[in-house]
PDB file of N, CA and C in Angstrom:
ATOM      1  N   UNK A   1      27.133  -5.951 -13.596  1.00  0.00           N
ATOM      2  CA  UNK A   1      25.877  -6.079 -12.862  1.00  0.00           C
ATOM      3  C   UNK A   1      26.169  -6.144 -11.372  1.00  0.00           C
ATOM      4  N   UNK A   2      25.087  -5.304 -10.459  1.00  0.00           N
ATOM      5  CA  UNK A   2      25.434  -5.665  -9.067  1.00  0.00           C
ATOM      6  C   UNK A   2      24.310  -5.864  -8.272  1.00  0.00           C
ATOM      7  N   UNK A   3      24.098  -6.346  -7.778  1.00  0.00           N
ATOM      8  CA  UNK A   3      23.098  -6.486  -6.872  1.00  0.00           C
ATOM      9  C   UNK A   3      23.415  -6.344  -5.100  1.00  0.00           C
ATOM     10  N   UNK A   4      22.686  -4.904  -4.583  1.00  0.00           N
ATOM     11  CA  UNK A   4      22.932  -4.245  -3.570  1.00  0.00           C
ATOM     12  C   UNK A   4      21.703  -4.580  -2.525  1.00  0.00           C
ATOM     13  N   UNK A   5      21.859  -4.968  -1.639  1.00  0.00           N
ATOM     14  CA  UNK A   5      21.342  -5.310  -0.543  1.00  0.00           C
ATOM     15  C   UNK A   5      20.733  -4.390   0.578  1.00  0.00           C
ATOM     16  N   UNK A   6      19.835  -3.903   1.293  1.00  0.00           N
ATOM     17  CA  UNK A   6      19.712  -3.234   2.226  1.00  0.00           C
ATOM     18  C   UNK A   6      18.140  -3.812   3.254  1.00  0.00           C
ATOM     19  N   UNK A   7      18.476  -2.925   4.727  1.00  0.00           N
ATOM     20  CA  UNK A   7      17.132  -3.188   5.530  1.00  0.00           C
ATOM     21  C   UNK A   7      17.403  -4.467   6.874  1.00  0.00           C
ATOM     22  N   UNK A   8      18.537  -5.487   6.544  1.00  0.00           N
ATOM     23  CA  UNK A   8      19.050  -5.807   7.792  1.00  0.00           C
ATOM     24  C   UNK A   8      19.019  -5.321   8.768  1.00  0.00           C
ATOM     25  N   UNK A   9      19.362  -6.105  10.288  1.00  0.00           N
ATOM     26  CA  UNK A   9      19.345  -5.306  11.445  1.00  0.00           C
ATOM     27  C   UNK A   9      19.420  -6.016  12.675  1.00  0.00           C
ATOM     28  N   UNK A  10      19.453  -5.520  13.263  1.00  0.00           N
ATOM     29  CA  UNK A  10      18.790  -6.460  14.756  1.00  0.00           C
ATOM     30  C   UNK A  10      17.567  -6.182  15.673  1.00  0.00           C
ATOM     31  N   UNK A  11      16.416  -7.356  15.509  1.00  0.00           N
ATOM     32  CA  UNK A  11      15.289  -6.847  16.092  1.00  0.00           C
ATOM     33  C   UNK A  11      14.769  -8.153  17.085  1.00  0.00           C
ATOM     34  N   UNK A  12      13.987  -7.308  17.600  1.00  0.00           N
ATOM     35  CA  UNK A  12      13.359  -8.346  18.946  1.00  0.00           C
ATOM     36  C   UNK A  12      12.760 -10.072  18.131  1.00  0.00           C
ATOM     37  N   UNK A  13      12.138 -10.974  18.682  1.00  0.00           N
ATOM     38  CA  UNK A  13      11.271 -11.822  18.740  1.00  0.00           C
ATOM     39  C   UNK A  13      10.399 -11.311  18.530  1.00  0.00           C
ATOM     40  N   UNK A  14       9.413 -11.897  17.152  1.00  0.00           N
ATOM     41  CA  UNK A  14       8.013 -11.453  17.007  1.00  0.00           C
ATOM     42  C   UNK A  14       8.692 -10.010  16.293  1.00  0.00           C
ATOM     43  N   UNK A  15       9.164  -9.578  15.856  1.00  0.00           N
ATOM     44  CA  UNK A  15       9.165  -8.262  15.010  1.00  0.00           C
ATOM     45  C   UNK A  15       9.448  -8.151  13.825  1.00  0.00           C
ATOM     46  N   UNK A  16       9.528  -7.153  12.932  1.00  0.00           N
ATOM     47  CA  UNK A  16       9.400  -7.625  11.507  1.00  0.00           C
ATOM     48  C   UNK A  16      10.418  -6.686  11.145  1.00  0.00           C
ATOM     49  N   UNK A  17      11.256  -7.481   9.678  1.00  0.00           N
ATOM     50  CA  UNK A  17      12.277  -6.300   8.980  1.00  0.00           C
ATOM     51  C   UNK A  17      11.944  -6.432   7.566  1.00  0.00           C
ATOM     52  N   UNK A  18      12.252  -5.791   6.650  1.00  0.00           N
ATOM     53  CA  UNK A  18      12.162  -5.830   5.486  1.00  0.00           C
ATOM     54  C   UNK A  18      13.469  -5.699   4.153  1.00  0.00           C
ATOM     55  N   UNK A  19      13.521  -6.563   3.917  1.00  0.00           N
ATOM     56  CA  UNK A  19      14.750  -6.560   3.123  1.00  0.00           C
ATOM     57  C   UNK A  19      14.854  -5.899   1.524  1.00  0.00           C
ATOM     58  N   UNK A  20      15.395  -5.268   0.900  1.00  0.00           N
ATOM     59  CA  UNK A  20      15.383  -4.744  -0.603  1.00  0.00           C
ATOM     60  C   UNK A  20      16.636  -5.309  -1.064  1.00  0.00           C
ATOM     61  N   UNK A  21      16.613  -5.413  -2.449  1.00  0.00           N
ATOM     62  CA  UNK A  21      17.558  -5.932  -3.129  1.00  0.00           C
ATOM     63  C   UNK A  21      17.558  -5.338  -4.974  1.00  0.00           C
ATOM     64  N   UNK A  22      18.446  -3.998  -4.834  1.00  0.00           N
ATOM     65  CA  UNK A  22      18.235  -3.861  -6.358  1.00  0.00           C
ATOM     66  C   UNK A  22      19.038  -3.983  -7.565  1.00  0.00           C
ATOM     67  N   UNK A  23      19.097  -4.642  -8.423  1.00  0.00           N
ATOM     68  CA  UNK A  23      20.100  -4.877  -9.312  1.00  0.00           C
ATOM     69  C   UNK A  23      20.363  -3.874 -10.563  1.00  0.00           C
ATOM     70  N   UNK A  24      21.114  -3.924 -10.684  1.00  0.00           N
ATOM     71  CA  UNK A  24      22.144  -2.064 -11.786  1.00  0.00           C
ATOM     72  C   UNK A  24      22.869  -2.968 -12.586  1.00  0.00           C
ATOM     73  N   UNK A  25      22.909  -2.087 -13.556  1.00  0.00           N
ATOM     74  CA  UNK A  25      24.019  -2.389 -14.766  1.00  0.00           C
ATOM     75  C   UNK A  25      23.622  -2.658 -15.789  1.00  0.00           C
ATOM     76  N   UNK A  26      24.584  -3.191 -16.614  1.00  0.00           N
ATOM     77  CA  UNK A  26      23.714  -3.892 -18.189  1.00  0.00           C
ATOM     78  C   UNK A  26      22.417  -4.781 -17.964  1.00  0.00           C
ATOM     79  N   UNK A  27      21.412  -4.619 -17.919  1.00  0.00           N
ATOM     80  CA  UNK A  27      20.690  -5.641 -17.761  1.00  0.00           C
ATOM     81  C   UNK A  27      19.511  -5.608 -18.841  1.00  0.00           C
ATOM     82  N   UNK A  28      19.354  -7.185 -19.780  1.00  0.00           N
ATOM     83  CA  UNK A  28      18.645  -7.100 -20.413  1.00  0.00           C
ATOM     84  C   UNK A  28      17.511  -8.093 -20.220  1.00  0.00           C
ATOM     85  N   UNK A  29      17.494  -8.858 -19.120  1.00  0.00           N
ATOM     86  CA  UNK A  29      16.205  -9.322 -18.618  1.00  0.00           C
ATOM     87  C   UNK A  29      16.462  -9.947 -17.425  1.00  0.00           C
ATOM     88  N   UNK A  30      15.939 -10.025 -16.498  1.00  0.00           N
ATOM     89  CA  UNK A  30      15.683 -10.625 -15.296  1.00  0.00           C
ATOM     90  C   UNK A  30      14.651 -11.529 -15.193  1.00  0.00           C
ATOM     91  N   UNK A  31      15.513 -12.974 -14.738  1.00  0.00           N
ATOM     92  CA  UNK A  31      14.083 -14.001 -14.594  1.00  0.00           C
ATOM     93  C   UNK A  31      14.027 -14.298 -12.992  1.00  0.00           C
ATOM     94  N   UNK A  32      14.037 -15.199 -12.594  1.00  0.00           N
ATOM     95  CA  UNK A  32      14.151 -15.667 -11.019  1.00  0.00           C
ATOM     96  C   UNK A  32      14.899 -14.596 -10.172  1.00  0.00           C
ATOM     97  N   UNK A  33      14.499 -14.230  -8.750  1.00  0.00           N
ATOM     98  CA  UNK A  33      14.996 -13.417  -8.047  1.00  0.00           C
ATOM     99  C   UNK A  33      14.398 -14.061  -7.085  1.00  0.00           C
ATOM    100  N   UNK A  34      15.463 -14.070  -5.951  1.00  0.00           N
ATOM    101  CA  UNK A  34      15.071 -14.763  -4.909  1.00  0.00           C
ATOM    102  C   UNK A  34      16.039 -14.251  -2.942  1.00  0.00           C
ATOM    103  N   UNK A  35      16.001 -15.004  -2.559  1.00  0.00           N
ATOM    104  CA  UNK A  35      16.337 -14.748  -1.514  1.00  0.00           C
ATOM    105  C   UNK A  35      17.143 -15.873  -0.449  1.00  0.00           C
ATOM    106  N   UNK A  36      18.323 -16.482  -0.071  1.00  0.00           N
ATOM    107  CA  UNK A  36      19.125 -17.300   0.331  1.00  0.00           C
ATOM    108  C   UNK A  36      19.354 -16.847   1.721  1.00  0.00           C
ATOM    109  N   UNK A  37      19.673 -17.644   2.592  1.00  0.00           N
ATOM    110  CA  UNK A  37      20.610 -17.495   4.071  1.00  0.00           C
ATOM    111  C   UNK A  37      21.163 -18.066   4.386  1.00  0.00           C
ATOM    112  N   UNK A  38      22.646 -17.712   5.183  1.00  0.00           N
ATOM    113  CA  UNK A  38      23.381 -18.725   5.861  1.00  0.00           C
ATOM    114  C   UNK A  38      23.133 -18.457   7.574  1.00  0.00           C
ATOM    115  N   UNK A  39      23.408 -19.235   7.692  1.00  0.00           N
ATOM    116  CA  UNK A  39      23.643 -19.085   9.581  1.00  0.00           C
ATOM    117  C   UNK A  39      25.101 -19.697  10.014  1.00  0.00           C
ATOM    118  N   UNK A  40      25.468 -19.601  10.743  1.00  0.00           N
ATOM    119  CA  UNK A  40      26.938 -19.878  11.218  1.00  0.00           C
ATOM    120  C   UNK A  40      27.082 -21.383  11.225  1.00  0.00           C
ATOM    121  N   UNK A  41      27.819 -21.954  10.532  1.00  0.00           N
ATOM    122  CA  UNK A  41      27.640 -23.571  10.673  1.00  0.00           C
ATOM    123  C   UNK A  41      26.816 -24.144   9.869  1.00  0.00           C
ATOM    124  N   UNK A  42      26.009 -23.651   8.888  1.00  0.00           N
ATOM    125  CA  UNK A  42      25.128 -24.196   8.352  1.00  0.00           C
ATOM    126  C   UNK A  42      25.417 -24.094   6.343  1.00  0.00           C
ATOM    127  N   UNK A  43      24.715 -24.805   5.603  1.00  0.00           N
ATOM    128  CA  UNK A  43      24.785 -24.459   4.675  1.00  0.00           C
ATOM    129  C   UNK A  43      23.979 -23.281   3.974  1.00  0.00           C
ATOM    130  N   UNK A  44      24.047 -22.550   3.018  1.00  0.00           N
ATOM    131  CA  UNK A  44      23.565 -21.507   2.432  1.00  0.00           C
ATOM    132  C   UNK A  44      22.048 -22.391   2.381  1.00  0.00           C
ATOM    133  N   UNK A  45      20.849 -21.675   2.399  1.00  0.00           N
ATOM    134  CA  UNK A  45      19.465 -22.077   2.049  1.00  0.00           C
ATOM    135  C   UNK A  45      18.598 -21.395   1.643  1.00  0.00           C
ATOM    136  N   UNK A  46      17.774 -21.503   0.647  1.00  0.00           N
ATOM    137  CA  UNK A  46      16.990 -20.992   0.349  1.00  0.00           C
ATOM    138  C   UNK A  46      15.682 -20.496   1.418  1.00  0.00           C
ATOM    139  N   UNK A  47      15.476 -19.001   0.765  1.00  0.00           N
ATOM    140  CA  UNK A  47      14.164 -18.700   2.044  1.00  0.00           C
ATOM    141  C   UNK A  47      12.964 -18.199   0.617  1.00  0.00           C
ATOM    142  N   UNK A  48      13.356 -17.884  -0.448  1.00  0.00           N
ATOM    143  CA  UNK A  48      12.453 -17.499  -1.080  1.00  0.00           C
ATOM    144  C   UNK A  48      12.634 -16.934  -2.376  1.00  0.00           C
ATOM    145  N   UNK A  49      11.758 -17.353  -3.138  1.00  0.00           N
ATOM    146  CA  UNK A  49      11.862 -16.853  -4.896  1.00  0.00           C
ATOM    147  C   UNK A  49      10.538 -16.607  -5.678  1.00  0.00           C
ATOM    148  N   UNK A  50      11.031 -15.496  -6.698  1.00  0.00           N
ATOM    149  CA  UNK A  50       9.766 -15.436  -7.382  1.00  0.00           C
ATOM    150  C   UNK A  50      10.527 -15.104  -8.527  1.00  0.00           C
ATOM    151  N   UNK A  51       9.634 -15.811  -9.594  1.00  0.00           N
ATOM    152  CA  UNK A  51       9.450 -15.523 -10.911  1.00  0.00           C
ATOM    153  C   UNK A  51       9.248 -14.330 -11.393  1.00  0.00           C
ATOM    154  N   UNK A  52       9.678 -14.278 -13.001  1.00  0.00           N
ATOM    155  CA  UNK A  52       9.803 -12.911 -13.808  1.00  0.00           C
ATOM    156  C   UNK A  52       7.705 -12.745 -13.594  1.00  0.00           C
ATOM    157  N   UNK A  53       7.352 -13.775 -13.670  1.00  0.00           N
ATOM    158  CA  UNK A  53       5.532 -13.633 -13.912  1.00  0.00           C
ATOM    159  C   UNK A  53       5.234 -13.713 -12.600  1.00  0.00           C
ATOM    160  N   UNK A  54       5.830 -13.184 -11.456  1.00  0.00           N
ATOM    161  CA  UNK A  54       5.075 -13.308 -10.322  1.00  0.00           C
ATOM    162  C   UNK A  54       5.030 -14.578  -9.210  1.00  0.00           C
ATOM    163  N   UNK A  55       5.074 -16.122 -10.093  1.00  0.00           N
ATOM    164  CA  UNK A  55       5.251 -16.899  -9.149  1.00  0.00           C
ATOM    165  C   UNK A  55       6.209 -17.294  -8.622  1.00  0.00           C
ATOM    166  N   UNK A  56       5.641 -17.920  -6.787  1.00  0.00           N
ATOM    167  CA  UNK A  56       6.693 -17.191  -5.596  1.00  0.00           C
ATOM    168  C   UNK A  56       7.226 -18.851  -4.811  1.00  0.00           C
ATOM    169  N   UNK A  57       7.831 -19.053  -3.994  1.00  0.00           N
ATOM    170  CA  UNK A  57       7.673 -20.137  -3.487  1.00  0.00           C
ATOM    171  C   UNK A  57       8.778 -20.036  -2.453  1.00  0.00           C
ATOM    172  N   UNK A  58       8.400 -20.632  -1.469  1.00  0.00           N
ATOM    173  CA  UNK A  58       9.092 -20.327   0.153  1.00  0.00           C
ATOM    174  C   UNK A  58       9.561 -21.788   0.690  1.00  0.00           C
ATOM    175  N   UNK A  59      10.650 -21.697   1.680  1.00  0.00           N
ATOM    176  CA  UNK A  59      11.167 -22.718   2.361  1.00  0.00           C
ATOM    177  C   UNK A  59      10.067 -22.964   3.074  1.00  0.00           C
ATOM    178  N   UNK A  60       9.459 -23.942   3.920  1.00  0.00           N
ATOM    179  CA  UNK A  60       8.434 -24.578   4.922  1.00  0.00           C
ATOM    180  C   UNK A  60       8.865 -23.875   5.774  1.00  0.00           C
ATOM    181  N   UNK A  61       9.996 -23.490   6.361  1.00  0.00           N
ATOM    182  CA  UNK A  61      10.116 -22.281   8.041  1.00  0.00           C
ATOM    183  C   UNK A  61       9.669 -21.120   7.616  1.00  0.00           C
ATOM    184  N   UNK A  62       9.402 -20.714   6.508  1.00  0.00           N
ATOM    185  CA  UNK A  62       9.053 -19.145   6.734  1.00  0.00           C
ATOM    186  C   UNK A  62       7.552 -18.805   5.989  1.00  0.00           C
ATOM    187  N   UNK A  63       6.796 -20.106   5.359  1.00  0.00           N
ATOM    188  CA  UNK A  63       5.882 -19.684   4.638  1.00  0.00           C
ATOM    189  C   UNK A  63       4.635 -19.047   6.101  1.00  0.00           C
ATOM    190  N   UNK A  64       3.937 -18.304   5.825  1.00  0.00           N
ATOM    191  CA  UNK A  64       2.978 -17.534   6.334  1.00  0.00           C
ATOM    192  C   UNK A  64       3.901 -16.694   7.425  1.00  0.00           C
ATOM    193  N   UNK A  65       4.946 -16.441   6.812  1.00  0.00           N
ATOM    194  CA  UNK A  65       5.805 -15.483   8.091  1.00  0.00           C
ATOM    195  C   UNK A  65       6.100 -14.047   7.200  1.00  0.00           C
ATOM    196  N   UNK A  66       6.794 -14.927   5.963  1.00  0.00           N
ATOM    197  CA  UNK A  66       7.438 -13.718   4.792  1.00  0.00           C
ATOM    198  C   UNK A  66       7.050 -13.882   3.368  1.00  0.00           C
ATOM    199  N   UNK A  67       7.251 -12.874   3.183  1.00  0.00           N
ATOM    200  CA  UNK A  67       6.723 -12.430   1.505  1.00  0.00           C
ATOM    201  C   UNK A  67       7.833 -11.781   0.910  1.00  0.00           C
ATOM    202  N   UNK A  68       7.687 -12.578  -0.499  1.00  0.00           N
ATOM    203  CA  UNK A  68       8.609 -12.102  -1.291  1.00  0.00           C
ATOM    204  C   UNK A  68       7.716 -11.439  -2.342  1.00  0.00           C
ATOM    205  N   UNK A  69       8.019 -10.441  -2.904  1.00  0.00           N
ATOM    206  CA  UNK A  69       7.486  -9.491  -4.058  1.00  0.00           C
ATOM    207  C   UNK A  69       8.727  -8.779  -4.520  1.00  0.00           C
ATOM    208  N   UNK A  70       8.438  -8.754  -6.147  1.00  0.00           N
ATOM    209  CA  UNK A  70       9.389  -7.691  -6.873  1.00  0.00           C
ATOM    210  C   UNK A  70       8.531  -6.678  -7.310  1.00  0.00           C
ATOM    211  N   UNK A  71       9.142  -5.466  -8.192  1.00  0.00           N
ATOM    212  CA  UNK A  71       9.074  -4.502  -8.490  1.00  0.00           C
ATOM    213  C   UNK A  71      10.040  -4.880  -9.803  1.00  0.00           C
ATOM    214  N   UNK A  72       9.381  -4.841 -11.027  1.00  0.00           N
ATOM    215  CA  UNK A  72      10.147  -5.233 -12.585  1.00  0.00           C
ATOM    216  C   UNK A  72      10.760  -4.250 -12.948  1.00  0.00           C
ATOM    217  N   UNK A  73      10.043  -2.619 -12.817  1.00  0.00           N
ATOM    218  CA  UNK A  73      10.251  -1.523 -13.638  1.00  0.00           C
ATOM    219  C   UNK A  73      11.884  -1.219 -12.507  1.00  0.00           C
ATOM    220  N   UNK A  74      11.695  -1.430 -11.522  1.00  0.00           N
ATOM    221  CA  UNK A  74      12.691  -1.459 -10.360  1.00  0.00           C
ATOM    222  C   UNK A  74      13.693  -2.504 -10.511  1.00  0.00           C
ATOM    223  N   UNK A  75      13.784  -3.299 -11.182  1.00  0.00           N
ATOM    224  CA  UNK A  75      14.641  -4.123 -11.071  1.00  0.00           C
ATOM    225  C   UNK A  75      15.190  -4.593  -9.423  1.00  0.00           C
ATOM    226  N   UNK A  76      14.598  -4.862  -8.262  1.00  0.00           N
ATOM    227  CA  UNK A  76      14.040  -4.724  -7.072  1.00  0.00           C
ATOM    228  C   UNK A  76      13.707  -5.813  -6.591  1.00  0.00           C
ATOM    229  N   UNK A  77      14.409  -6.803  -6.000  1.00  0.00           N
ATOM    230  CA  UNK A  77      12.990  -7.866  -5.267  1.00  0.00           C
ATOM    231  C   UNK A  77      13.152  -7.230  -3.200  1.00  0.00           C
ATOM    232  N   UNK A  78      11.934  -7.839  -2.831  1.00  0.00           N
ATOM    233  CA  UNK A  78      11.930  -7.235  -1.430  1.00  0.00           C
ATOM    234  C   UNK A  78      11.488  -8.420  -0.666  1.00  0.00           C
ATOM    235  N   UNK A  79      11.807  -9.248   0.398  1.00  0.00           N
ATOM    236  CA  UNK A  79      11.733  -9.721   1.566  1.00  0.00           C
ATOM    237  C   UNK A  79      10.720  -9.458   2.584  1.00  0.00           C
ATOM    238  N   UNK A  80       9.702  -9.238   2.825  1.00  0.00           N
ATOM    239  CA  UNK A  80       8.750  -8.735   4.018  1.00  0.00           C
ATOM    240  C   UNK A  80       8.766  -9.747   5.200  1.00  0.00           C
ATOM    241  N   UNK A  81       9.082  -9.633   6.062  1.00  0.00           N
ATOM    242  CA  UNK A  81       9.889 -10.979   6.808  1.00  0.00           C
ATOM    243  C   UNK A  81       8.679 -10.163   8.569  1.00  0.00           C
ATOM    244  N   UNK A  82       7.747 -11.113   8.497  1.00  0.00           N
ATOM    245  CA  UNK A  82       7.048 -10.753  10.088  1.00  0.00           C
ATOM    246  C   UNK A  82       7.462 -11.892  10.879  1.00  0.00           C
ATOM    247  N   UNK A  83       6.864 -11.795  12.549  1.00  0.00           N
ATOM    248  CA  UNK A  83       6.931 -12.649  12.990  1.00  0.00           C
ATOM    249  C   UNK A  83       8.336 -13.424  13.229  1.00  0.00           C
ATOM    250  N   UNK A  84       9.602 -12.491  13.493  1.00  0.00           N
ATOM    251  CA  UNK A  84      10.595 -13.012  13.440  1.00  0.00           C
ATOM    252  C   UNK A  84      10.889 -13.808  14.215  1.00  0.00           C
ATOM    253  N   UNK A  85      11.539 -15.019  14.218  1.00  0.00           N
ATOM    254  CA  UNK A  85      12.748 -16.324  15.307  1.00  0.00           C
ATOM    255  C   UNK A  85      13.762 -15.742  15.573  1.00  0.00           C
ATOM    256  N   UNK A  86      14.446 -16.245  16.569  1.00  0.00           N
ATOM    257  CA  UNK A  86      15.604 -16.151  16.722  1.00  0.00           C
ATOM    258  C   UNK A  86      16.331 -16.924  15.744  1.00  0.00           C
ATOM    259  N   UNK A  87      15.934 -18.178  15.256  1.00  0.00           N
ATOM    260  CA  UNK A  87      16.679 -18.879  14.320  1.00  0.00           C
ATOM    261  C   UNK A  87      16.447 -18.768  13.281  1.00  0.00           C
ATOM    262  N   UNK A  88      16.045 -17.118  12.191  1.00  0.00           N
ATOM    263  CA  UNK A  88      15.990 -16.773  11.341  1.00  0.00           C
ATOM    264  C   UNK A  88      17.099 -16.063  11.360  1.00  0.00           C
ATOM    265  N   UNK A  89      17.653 -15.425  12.186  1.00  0.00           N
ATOM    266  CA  UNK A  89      19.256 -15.096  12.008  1.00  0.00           C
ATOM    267  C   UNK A  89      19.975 -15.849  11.393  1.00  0.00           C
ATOM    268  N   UNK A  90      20.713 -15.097  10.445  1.00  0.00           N
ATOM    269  CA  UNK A  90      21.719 -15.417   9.655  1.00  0.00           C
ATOM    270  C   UNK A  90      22.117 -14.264   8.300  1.00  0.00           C
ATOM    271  N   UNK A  91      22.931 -14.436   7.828  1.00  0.00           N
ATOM    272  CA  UNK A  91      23.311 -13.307   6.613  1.00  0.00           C
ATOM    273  C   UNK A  91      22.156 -14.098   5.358  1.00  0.00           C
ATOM    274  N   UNK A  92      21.681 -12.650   5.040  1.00  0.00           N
ATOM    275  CA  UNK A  92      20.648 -13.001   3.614  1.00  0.00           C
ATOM    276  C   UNK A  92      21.330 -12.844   2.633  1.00  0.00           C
ATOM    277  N   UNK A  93      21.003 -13.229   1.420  1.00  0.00           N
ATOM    278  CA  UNK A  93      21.819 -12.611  -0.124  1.00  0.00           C
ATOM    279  C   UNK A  93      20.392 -12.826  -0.739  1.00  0.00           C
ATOM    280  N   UNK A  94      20.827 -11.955  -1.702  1.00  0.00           N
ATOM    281  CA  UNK A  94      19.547 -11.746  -2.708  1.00  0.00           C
ATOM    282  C   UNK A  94      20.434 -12.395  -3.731  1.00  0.00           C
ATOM    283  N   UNK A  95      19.567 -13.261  -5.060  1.00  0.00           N
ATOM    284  CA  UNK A  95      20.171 -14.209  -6.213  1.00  0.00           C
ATOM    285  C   UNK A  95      19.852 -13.366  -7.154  1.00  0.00           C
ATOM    286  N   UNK A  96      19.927 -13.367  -8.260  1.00  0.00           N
ATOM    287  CA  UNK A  96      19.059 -12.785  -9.695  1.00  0.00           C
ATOM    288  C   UNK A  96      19.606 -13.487 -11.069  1.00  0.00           C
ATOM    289  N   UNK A  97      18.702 -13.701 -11.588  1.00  0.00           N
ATOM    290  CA  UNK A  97      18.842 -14.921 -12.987  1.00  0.00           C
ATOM    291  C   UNK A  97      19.412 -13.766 -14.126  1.00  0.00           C
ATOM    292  N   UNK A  98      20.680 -13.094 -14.047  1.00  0.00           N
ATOM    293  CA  UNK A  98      20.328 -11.728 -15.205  1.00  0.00           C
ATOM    294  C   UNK A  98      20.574 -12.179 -16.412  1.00  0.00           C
ATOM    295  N   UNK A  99      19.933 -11.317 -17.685  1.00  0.00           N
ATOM    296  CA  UNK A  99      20.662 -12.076 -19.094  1.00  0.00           C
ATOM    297  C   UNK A  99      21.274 -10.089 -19.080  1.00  0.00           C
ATOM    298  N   UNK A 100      22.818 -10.251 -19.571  1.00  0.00           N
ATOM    299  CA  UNK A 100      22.925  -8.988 -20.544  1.00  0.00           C
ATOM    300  C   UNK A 100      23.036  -8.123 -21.635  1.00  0.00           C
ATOM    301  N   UNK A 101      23.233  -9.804 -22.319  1.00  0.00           N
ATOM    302  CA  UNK A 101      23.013  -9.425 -23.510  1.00  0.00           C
ATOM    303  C   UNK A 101      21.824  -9.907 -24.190  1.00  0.00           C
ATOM    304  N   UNK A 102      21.819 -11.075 -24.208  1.00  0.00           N
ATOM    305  CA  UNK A 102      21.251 -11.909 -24.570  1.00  0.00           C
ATOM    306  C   UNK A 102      19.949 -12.675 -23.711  1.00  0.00           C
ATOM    307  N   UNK A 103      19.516 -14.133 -24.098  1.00  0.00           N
ATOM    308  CA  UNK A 103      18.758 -14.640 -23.386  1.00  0.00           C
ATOM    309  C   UNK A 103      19.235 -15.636 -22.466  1.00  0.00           C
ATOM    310  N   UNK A 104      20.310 -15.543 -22.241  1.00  0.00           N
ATOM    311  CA  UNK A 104      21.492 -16.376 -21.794  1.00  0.00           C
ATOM    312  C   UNK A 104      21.684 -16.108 -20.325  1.00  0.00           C
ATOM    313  N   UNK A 105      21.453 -16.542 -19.630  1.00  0.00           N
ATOM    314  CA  UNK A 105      21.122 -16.275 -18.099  1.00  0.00           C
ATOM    315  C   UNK A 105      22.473 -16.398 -17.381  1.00  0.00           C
ATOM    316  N   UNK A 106      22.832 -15.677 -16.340  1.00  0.00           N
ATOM    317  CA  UNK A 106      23.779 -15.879 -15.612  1.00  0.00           C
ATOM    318  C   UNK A 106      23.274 -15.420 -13.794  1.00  0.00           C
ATOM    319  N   UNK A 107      24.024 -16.285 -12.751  1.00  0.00           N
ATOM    320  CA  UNK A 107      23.351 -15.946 -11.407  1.00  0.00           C
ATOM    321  C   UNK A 107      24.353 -14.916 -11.230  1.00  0.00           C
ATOM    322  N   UNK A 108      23.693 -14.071 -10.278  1.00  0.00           N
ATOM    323  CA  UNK A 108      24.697 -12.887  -9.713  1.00  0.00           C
ATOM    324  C   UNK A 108      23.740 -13.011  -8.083  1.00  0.00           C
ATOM    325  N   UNK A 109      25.044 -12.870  -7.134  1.00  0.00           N
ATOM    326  CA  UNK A 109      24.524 -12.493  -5.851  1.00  0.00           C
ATOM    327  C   UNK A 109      25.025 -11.458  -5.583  1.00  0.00           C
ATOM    328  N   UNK A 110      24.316 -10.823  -4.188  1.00  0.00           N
ATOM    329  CA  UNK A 110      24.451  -9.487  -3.418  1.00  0.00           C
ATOM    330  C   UNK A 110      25.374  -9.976  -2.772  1.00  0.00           C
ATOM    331  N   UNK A 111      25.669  -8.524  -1.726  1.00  0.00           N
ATOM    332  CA  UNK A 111      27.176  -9.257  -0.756  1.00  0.00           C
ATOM    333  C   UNK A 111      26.556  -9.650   0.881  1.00  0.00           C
ATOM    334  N   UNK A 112      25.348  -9.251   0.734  1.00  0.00           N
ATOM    335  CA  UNK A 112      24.992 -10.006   2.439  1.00  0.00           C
ATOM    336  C   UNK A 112      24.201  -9.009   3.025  1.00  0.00           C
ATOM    337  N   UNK A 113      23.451  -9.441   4.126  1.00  0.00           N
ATOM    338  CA  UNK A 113      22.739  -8.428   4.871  1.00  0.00           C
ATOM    339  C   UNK A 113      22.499  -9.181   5.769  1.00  0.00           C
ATOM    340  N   UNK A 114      23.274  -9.062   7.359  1.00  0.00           N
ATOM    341  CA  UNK A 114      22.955  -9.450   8.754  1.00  0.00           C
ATOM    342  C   UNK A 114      21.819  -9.076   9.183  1.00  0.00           C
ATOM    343  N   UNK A 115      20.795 -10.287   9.571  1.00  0.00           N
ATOM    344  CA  UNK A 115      19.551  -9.778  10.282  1.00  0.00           C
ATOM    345  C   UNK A 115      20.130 -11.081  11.554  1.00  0.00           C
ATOM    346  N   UNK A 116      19.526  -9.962  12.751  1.00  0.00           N
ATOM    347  CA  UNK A 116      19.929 -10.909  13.958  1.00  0.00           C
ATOM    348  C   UNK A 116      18.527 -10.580  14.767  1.00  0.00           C
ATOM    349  N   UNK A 117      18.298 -11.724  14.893  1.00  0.00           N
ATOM    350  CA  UNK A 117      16.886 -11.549  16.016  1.00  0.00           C
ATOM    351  C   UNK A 117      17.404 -12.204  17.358  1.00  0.00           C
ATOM    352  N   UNK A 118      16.737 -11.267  18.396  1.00  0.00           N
ATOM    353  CA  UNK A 118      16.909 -11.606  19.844  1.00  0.00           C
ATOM    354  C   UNK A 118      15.670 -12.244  20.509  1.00  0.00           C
ATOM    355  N   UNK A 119      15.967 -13.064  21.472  1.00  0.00           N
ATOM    356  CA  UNK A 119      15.117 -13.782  22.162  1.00  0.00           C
ATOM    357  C   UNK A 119      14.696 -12.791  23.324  1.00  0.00           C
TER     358      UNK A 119
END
């Protein structure tokens, strides 16, 4: 299983990027998919997750900024990130709950995606 990352970048204050994240391989169900960041010095944190049924739930810094939505048939979750900080910089990873055989869940992360916002 892999989960590939894209849509990072570097953008102004106040501008928006959009992140994708799609997962390949054996996969026989996907539950939680979500979205993590580090920043330099800091610990890994959650920015956002949603459920196999849709429900979503956000860190307090980014709610009414970004949206998380998947795509099931896609095996796909996506990031819609407006209104960027400068202190939303940091490397993202996308998470995913996969089962492959079974109902037996295992986490798999992506390998990173630098978003750097400028002041």
């Amino acid at each position: 299983v892999q989960l590939v990352e894209s849509g990072g970048g570097l953008v102004q204050a106040g501008g928006s990027l959009r992140l994708s994240c799609a997962a390949s391989g054996r996969i026989f169900s996907i539950n939680t998919m979500g979205w993590y960041r580090q920043a330099p010095g800091k610990q890994r944190e959650l920015v956002a997750a949603v459920t196999s049924g849709g429900s979503t739930n956000y860190a307090d810094n980014v709610k009414g900024r970004f949206t998380i939505s998947r795509d099931n048939a896609k095996n796909t979750v996506y990031l819609q990130m407006n209104s960027l900080k400068p202190e939303d910089t940091a490397v993202y990873y996308c998470n995913a709950a996969i089962a492959t055989y079974s109902i037996s869940y295992t986490d798999y992360w992506g390998q990173g995606t630098q978003v750097t916002v400028s002041s």
